[in-house]
Protein backbone atom coordinates (compact mmCIF):
# COMPACT_ATOMS: atom_id res chain seq x y z
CA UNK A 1 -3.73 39.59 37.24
CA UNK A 2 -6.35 37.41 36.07
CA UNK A 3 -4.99 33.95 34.84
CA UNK A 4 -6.70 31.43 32.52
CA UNK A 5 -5.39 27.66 32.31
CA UNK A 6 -6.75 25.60 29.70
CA UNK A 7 -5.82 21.83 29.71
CA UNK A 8 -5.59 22.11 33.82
CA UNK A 9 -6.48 18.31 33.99
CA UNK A 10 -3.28 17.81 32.29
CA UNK A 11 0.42 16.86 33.11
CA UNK A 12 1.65 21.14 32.73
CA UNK A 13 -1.95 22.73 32.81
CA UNK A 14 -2.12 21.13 36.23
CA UNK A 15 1.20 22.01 37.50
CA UNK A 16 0.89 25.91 36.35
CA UNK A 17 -2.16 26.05 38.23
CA UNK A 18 -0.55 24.95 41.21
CA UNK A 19 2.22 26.92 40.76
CA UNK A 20 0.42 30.06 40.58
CA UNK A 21 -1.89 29.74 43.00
CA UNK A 22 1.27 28.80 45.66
CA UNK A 23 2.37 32.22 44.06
CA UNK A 24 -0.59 34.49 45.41
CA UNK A 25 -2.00 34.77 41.73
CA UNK A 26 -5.53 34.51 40.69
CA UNK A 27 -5.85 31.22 38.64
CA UNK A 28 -8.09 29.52 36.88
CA UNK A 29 -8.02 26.48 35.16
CA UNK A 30 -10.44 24.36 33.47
CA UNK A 31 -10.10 21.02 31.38
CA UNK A 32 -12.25 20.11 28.80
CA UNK A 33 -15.57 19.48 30.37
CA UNK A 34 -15.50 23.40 31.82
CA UNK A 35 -14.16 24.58 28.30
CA UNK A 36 -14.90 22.71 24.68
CA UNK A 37 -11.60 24.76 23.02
CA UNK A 38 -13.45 23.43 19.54
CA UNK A 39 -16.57 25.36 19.96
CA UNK A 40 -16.43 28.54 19.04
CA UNK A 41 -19.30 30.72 20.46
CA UNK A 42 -18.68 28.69 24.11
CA UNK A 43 -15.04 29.90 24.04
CA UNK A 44 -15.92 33.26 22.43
CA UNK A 45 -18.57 33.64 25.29
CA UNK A 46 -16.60 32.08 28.13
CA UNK A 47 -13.35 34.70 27.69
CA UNK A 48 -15.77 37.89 26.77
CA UNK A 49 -17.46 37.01 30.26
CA UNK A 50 -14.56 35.73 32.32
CA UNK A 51 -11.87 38.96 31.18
CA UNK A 52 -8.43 37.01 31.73
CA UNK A 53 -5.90 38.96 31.57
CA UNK A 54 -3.82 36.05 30.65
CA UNK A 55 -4.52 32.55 28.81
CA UNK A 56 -1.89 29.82 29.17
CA UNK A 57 -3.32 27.47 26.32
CA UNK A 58 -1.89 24.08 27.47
CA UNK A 59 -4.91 22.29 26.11
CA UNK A 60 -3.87 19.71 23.12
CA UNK A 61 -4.88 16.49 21.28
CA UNK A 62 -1.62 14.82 22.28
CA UNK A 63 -1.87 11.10 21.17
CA UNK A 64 0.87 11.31 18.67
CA UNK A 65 -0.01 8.04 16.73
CA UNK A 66 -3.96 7.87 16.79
CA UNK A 67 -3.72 11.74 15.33
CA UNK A 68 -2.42 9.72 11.96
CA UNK A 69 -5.62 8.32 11.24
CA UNK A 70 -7.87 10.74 13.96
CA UNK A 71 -6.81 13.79 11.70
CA UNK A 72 -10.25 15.64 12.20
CA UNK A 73 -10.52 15.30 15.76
CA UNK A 74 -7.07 16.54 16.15
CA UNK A 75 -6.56 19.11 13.81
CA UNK A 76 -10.35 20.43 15.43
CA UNK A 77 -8.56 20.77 18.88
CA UNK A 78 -4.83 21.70 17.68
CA UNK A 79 -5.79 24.01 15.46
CA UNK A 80 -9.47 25.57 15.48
CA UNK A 81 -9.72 25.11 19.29
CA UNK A 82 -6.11 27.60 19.33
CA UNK A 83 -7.27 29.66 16.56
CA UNK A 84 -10.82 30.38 18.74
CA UNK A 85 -8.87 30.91 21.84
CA UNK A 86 -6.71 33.66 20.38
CA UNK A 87 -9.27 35.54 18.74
CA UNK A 88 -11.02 35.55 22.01
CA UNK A 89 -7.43 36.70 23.65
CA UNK A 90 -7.37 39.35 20.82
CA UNK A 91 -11.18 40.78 21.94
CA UNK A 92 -10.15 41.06 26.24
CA UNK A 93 -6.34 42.29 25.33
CA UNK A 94 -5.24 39.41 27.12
CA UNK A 95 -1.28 37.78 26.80
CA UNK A 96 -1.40 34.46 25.21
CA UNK A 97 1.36 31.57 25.90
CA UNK A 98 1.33 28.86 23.37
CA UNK A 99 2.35 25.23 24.53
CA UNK A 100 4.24 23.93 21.22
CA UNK A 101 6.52 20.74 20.44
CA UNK A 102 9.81 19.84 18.97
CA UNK A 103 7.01 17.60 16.66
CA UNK A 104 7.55 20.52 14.32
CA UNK A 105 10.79 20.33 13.15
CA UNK A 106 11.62 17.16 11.27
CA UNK A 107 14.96 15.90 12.96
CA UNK A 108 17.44 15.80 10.45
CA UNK A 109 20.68 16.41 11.68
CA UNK A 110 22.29 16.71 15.03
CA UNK A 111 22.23 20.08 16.08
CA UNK A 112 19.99 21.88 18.28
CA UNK A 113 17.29 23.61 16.72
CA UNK A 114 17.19 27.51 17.39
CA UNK A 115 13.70 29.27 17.63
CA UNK A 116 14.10 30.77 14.69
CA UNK A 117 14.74 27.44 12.68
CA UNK A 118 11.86 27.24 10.02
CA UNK A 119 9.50 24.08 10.75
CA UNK A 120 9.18 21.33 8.63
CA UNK A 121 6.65 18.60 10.68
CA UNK A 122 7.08 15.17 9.44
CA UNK A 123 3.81 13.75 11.43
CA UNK A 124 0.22 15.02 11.52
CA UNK A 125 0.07 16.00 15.09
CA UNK A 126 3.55 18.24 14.26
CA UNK A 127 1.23 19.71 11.23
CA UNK A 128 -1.37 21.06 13.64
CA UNK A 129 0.90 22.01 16.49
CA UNK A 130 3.16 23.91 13.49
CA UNK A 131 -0.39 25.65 12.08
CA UNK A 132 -1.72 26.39 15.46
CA UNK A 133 1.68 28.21 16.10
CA UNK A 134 1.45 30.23 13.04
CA UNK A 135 -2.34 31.16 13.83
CA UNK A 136 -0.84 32.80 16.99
CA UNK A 137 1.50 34.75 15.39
CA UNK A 138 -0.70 36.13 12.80
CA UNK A 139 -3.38 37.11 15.17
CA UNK A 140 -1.59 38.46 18.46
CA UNK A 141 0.83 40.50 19.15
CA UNK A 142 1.12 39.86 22.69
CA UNK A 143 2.36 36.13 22.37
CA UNK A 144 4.87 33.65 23.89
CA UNK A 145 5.14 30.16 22.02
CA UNK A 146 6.68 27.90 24.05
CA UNK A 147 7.75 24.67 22.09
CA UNK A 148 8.68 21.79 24.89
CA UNK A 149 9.51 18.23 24.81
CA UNK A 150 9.01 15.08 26.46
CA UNK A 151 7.08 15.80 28.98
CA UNK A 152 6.79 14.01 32.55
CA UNK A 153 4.41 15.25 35.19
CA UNK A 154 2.91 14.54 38.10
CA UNK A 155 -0.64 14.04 36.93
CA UNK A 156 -0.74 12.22 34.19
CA UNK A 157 0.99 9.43 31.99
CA UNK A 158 4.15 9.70 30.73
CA UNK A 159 7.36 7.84 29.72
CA UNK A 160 9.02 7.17 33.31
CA UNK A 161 6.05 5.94 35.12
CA UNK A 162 5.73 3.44 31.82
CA UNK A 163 9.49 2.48 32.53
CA UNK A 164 8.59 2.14 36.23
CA UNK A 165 5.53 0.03 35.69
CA UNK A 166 7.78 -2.18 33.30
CA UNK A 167 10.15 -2.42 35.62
CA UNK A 168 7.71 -4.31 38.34
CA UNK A 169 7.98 -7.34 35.33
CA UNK A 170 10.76 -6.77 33.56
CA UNK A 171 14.34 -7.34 33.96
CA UNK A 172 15.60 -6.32 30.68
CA UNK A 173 13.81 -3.67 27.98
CA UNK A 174 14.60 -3.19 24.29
CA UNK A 175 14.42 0.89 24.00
CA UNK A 176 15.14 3.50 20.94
CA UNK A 177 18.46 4.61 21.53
CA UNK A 178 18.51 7.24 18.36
CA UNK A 179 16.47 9.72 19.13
CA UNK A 180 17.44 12.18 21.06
CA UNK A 181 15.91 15.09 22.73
CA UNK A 182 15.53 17.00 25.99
CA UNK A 183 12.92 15.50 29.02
CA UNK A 184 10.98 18.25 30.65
CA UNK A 185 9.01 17.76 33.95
CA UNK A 186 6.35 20.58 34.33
CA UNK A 187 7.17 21.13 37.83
CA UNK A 188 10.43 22.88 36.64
CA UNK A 189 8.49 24.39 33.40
CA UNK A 190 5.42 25.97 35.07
CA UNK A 191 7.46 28.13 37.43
CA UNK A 192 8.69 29.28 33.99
CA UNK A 193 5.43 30.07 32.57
CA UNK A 194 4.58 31.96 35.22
CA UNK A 195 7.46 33.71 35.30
CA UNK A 196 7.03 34.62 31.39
CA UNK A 197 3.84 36.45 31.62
CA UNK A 198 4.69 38.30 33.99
CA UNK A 199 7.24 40.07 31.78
CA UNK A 200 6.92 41.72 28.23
CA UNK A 201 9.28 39.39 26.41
CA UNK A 202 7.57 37.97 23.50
CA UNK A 203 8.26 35.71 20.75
CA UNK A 204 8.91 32.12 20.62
CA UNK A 205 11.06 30.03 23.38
CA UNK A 206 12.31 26.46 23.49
CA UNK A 207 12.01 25.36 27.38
CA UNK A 208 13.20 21.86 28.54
CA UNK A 209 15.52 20.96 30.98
CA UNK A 210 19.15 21.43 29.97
CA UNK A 211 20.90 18.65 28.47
CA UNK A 212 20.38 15.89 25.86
CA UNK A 213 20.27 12.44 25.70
CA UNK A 214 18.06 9.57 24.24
CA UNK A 215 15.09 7.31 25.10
CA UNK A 216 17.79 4.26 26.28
CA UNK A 217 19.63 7.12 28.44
CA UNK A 218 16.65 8.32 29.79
CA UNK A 219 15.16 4.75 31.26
CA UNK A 220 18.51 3.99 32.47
CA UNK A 221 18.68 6.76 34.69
CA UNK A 222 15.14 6.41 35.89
CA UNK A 223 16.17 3.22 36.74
CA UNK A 224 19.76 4.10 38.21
CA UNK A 225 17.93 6.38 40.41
CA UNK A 226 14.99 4.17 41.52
CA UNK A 227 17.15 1.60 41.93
CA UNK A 228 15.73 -1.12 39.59
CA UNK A 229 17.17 -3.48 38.58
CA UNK A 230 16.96 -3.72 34.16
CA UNK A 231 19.25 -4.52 31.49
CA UNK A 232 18.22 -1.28 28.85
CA UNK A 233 19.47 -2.72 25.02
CA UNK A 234 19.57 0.08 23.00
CA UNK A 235 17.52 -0.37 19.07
CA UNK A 236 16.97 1.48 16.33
CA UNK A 237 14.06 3.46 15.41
CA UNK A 238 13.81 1.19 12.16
CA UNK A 239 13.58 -1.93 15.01
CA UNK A 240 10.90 -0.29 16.96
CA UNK A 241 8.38 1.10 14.32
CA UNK A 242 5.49 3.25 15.13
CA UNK A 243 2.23 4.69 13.65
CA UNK A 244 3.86 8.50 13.33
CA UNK A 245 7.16 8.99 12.67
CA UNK A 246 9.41 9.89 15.42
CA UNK A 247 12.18 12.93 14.77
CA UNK A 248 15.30 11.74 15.30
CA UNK A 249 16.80 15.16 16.18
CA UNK A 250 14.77 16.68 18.93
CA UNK A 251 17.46 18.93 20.49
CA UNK A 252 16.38 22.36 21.20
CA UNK A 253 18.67 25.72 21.80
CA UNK A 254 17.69 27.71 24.84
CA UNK A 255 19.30 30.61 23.82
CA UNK A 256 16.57 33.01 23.87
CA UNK A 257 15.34 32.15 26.94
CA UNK A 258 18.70 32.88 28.46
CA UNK A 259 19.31 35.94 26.70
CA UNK A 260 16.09 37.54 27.83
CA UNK A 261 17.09 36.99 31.30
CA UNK A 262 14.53 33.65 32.21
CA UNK A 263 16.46 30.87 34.28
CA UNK A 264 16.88 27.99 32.59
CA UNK A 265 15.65 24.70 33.61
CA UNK A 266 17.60 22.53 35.87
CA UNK A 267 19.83 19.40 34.21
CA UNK A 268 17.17 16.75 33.28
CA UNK A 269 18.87 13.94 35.48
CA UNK A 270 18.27 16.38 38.34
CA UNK A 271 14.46 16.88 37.53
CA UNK A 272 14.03 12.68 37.55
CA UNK A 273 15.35 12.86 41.05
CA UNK A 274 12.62 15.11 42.27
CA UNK A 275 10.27 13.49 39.91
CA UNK A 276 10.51 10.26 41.58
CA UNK A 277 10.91 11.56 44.77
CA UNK A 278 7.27 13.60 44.11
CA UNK A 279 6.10 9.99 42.65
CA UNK A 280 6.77 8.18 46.13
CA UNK A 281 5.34 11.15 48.22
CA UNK A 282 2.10 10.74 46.60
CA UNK A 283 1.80 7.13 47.23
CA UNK A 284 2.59 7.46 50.96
């Protein structure tokens, strides 16, 4: 089995390379200056030559508040860039795995979303991750889409090593405490990925790590477990505005994933204790 990786200089696309190479498969990933997703013949010509049998698209335009006024650049890579990359899947035969978001539902109300929940994305960069997932849908059959949700990774920024490097100046933090979601560290996901294409179980999946909580519950326990010493006062979203709007709802359901018979993720507060513990063994 023949492997492609896009977005392999990423926080996942790095960790599912890893993870399949330590799993005796043939892998290959490539960031953006081995693959431009938005051009069209290089992509067409790259996967006719190349004959993956699978393509884990993890490659995205992911900066959430520049995509507000950046619409072109990101709708080129969201959207066209997916939409070249699955008509090339189409012409080799090859599975497809779509990385999507919880950015496409619009977080009204409180209770999980199921993968079957219609989308309704309240910010641009929802839009195109929403399109892209409907491109996918029309033009494979052989598809996972795999919507995830705050992500934290190894390589790569994300929101604990912010809260860390805060931490080194900060003894008390002012943090949105009504949003609330699932954290996801890519370690735990990509051994799901890998595990997905090697089955025949299609369709769409929501994959985080089990249980919720919000942005204020999150620090704290990064900083419970680093030991850090900082007050966390929980806001509002109104208190703390941003560019794009942030869902307030970002739960998931995992149902389908457990039904089909994939493990789920461990409990998020477990995957920040091997997250930091990864942190500190790459700074030895």
């Amino acid at each position: 089995m023949k492997i492609l990786v896009t977005g392999a200089t990423g926080q996942l696309g790095y960790d599912v390379v890893r993870h399949g190479v330590e799993r005796n498969l043939n892998v290959i990933g490539v960031g953006s200056n081995e693959l431009d997703v938005t051009n069209e013949k290089k992509v067409t010509e790259y996967i006719n030559q190349l004959k993956p049998d699978v393509i884990i698209h993890c490659a995205a335009y992911t900066a959430v508040d520049k995509a507000e006024d950046d619409r072109d650049a990101c709708w080129s890579v969201n959207v066209e860039g997916t939409r070249y990359l699955a008509n090339a899947a189409k012409n080799v035969d090859a599975k497809f795995i779509y990385i999507s978001t919880d950015y496409v539902f619009d977080g009204e109300g409180s209770n999980p979303f199921k993968e079957q929940d219609t989308p309704n994305p309240i910010g641009y960069y929802g839009l195109t991750k929403y399109k892209a997932e409907e491109i996918v849908k029309q033009e494979l059959d052989r598809f996972f889409i795999v919507r995830i949700s705050w992500v934290f990774g190894i390589n790569g920024k994300n929101f604990i090593k912010t809260m860390l490097g805060l931490a080194e100046t900060k003894s008390e933090l002012n943090i949105v405490g009504d949003q609330y979601g699932s954290p996801t560290y890519t370690f735990d996901l990509s051994r799901l990925l890998i595990d997905m294409i090697q089955s025949d179980k299609y369709g769409i999946y929501h994959a985080s790590n089990e249980g919720f909580c919000n942005w204020g519950e999150f620090a704290k326990e990064v900083f419970i477990q680093n030991q850090n010493k900082v007050e966390v006062n929980l806001v509002t979203t109104e208190e703390y505005p941003t560019r794009a709007v942030r869902p307030k709802n970002s739960r998931m359901s995992k149902s389908k994933l457990i039904n089909n018979g994939f493990h789920p993720l461990p409990k998020w507060q477990d995957a920040v204790k091997r997250y930091l513990e990864e942190l500190k063994q790459e700074v030895r």
